[in-house]
C-alpha atoms as a PDB file:
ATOM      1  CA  UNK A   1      69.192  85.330 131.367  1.00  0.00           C
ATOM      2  CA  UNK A   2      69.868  82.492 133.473  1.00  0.00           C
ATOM      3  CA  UNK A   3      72.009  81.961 136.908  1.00  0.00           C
ATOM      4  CA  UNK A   4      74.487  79.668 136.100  1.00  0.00           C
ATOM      5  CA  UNK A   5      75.980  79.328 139.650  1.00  0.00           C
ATOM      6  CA  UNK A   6      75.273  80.357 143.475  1.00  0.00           C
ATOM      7  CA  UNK A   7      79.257  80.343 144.224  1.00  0.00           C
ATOM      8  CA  UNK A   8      80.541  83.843 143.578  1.00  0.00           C
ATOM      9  CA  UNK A   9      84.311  83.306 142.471  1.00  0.00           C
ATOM     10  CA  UNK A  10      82.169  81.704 139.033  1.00  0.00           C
ATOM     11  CA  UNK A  11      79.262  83.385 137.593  1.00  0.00           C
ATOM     12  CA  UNK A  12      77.501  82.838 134.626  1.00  0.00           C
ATOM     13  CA  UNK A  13      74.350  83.674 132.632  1.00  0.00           C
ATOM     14  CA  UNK A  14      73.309  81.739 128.887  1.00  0.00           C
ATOM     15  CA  UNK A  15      70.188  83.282 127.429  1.00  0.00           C
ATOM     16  CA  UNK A  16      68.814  81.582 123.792  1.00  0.00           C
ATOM     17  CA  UNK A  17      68.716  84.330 120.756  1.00  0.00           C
ATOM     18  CA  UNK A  18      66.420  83.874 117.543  1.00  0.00           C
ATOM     19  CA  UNK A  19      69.405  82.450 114.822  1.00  0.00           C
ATOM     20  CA  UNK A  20      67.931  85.940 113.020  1.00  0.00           C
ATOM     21  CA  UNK A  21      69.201  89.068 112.331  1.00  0.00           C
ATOM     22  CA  UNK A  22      68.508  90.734 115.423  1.00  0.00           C
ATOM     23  CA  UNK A  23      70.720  88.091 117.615  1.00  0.00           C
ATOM     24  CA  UNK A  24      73.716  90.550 117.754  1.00  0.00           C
ATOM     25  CA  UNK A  25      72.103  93.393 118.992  1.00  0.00           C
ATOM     26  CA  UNK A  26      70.106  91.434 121.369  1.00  0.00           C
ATOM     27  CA  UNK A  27      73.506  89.417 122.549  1.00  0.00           C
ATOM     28  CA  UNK A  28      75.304  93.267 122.761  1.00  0.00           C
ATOM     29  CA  UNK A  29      72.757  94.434 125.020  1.00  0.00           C
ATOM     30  CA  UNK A  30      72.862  91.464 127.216  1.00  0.00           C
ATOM     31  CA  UNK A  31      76.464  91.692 127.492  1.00  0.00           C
ATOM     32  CA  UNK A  32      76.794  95.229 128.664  1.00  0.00           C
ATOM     33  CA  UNK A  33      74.194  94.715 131.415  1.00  0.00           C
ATOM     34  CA  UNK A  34      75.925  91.578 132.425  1.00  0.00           C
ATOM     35  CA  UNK A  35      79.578  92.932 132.985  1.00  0.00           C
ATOM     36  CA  UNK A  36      78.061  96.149 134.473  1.00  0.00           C
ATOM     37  CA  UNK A  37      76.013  93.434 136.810  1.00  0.00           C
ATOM     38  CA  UNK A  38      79.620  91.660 137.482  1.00  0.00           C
ATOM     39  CA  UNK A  39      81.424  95.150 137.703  1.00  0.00           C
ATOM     40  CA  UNK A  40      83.865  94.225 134.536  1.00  0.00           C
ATOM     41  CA  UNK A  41      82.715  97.097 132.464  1.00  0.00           C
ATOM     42  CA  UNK A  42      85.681  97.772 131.367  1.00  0.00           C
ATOM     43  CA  UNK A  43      85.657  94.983 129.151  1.00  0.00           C
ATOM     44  CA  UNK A  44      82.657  96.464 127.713  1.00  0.00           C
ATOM     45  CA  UNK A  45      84.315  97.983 123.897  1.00  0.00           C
ATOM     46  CA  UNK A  46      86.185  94.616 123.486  1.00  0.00           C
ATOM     47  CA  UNK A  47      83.906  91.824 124.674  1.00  0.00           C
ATOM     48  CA  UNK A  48      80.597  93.080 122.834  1.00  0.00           C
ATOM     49  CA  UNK A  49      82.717  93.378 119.814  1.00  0.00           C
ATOM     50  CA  UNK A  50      83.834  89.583 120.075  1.00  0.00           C
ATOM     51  CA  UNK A  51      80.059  88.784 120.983  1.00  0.00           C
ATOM     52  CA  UNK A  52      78.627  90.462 117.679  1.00  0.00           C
ATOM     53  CA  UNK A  53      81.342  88.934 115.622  1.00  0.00           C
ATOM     54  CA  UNK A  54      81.035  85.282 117.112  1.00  0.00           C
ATOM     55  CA  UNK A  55      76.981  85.729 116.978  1.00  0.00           C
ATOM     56  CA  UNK A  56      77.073  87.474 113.642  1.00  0.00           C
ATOM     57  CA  UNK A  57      78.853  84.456 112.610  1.00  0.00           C
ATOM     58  CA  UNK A  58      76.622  82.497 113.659  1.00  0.00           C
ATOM     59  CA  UNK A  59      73.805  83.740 111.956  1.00  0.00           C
ATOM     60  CA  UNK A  60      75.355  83.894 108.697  1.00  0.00           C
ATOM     61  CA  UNK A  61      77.290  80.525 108.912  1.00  0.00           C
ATOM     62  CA  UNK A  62      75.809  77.682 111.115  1.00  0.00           C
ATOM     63  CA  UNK A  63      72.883  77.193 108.870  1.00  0.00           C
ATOM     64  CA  UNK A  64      72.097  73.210 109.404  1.00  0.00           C
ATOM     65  CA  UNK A  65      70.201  72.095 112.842  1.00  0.00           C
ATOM     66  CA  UNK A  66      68.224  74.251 114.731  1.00  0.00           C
ATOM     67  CA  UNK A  67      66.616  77.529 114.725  1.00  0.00           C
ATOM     68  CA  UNK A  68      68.530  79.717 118.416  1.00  0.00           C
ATOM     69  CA  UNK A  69      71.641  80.346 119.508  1.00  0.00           C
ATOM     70  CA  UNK A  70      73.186  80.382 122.959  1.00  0.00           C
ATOM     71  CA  UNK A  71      75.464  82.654 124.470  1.00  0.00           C
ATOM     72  CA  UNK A  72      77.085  82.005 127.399  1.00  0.00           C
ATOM     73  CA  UNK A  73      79.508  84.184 129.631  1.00  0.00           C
ATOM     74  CA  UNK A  74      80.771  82.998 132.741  1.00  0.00           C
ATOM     75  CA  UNK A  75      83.484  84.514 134.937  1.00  0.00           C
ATOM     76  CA  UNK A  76      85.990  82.958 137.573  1.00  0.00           C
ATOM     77  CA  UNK A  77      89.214  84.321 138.625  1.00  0.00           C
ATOM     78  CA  UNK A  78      91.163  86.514 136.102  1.00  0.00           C
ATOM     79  CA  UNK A  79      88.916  85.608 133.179  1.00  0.00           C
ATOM     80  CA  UNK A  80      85.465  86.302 131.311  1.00  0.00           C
ATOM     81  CA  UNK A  81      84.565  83.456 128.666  1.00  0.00           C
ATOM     82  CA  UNK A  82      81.964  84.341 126.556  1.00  0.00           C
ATOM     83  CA  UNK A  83      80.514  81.473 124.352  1.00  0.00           C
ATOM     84  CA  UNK A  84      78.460  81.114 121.539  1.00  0.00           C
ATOM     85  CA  UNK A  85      76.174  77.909 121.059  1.00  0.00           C
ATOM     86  CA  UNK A  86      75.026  76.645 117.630  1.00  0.00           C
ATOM     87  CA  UNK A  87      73.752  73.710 115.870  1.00  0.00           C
ATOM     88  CA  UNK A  88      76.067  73.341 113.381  1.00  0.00           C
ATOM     89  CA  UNK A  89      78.933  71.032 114.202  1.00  0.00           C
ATOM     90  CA  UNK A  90      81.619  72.196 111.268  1.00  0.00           C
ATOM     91  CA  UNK A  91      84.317  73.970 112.871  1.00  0.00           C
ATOM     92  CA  UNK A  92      83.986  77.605 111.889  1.00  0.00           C
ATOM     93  CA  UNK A  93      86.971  78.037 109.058  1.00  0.00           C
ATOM     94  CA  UNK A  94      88.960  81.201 109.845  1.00  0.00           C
ATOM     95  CA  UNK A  95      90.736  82.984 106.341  1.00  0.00           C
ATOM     96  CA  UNK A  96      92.462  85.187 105.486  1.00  0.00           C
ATOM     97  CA  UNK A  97      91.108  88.697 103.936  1.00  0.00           C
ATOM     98  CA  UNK A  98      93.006  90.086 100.808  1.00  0.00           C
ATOM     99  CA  UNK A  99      93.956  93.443 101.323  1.00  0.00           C
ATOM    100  CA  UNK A 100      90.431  95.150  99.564  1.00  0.00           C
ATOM    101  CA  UNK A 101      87.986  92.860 100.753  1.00  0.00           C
ATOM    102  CA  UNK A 102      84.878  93.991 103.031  1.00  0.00           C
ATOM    103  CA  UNK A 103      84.498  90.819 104.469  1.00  0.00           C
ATOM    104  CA  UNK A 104      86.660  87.572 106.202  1.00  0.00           C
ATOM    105  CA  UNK A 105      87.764  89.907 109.260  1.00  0.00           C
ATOM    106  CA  UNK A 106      86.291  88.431 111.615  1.00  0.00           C
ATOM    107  CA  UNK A 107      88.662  86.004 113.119  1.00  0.00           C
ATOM    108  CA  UNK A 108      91.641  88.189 112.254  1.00  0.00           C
ATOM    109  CA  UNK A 109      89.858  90.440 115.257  1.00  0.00           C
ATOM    110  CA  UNK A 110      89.166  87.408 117.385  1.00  0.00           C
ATOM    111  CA  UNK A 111      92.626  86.199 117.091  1.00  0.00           C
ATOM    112  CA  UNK A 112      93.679  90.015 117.765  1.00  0.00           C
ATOM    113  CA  UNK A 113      91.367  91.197 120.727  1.00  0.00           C
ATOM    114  CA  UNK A 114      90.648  87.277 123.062  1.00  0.00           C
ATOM    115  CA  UNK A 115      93.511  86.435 124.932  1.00  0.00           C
ATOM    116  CA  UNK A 116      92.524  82.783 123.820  1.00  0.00           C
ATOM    117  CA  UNK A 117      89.634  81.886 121.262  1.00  0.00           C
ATOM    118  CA  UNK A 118      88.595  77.983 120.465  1.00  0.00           C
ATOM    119  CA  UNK A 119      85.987  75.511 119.783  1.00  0.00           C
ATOM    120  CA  UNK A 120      84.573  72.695 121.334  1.00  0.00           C
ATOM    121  CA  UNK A 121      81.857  69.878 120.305  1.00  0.00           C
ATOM    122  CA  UNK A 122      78.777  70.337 122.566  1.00  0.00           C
ATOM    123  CA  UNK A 123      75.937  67.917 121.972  1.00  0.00           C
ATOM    124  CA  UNK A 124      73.398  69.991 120.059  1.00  0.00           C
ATOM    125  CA  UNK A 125      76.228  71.122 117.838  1.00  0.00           C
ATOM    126  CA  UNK A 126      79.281  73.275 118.322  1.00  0.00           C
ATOM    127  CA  UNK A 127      80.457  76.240 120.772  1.00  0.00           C
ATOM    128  CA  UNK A 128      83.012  78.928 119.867  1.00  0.00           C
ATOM    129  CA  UNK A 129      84.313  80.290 122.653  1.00  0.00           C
ATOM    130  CA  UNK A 130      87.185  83.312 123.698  1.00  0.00           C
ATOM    131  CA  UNK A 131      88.314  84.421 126.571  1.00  0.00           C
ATOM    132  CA  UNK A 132      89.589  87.502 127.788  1.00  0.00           C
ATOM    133  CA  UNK A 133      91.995  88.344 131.072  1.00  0.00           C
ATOM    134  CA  UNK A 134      90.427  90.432 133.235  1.00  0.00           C
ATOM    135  CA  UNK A 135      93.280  91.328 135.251  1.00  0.00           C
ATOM    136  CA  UNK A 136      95.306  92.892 132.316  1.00  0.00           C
ATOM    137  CA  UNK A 137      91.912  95.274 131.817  1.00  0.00           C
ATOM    138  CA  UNK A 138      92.282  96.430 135.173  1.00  0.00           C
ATOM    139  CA  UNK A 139      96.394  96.873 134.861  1.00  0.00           C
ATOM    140  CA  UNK A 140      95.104  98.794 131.710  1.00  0.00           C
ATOM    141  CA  UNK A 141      92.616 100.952 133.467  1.00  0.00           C
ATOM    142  CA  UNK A 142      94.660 102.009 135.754  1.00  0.00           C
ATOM    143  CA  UNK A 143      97.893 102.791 134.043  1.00  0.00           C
ATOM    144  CA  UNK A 144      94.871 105.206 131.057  1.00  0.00           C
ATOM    145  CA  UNK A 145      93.827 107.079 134.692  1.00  0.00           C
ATOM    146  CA  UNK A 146      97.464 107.722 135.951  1.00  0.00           C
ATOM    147  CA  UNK A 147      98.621 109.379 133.006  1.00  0.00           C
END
């Protein structure tokens, strides 16, 4: 992984994953040593989950353009943004899962768990980004240790 910035209130890191089966648990492991790294681990549960659905997505979806994928998480303030870069430029196109199906999920969590979730147009194809607040994780953590 890559430095992103030397100023402290923003850090970042972007490493490139194969667009392959393996991206997700590569892209998990990076993210737990990075908010351990950044002391946020106690985003850990919810942000690796958005990073394997956003880079499973990937894999199985953005098919057209190149072969890697980029994730990106950066932090500044009260937020972590974690990004994932990919060739294709259609807009992912969230549905909605019937009641028995085993698939479709996947932004129904997003939408649930990222205290925002987007897309934007990059120039090698698309990013799709959420972001969560860490200042409501540490509210959290601290109300779970009072009780």
């Amino acid at each position: 992984m890559n430095t992103g910035a030397a100023d402290q209130s923003f850090l970042a890191r972007q490493m490139t994953l194969p667009a392959a089966a393996q991206a997700a648990g590569l892209a998990r492991a990076a993210t737990r040593d990075v908010l351990a790294l950044w002391g946020l681990s106690r985003l850990e549960e919810t942000a690796v989950l958005l990073v394997s659905e956003l880079v499973g997505n990937a894999v199985r979806h953005a098919r057209t353009g190149g072969h890697v994928l980029v994730l990106r998480l950066e932090t500044a303030g009260t937020w972590l943004r974690i990004e994932v870069h990919d060739a294709d430029p259609r807009p992912p196109r969230p549905s909605t899962p019937a009641g028995l199906d085993e698939s479709g999920f996947g932004f129904v969590l997003v939408d649930a768990l990222a205290g925002k979730w987007g897309v934007r147009e990059i120039i090698t194809g698309k990013a799709v980004w959420v972001e969560l607040d860490t200042a409501e994780a540490v509210d959290a953590g601290t109300a779970q240790s009072a009780t």
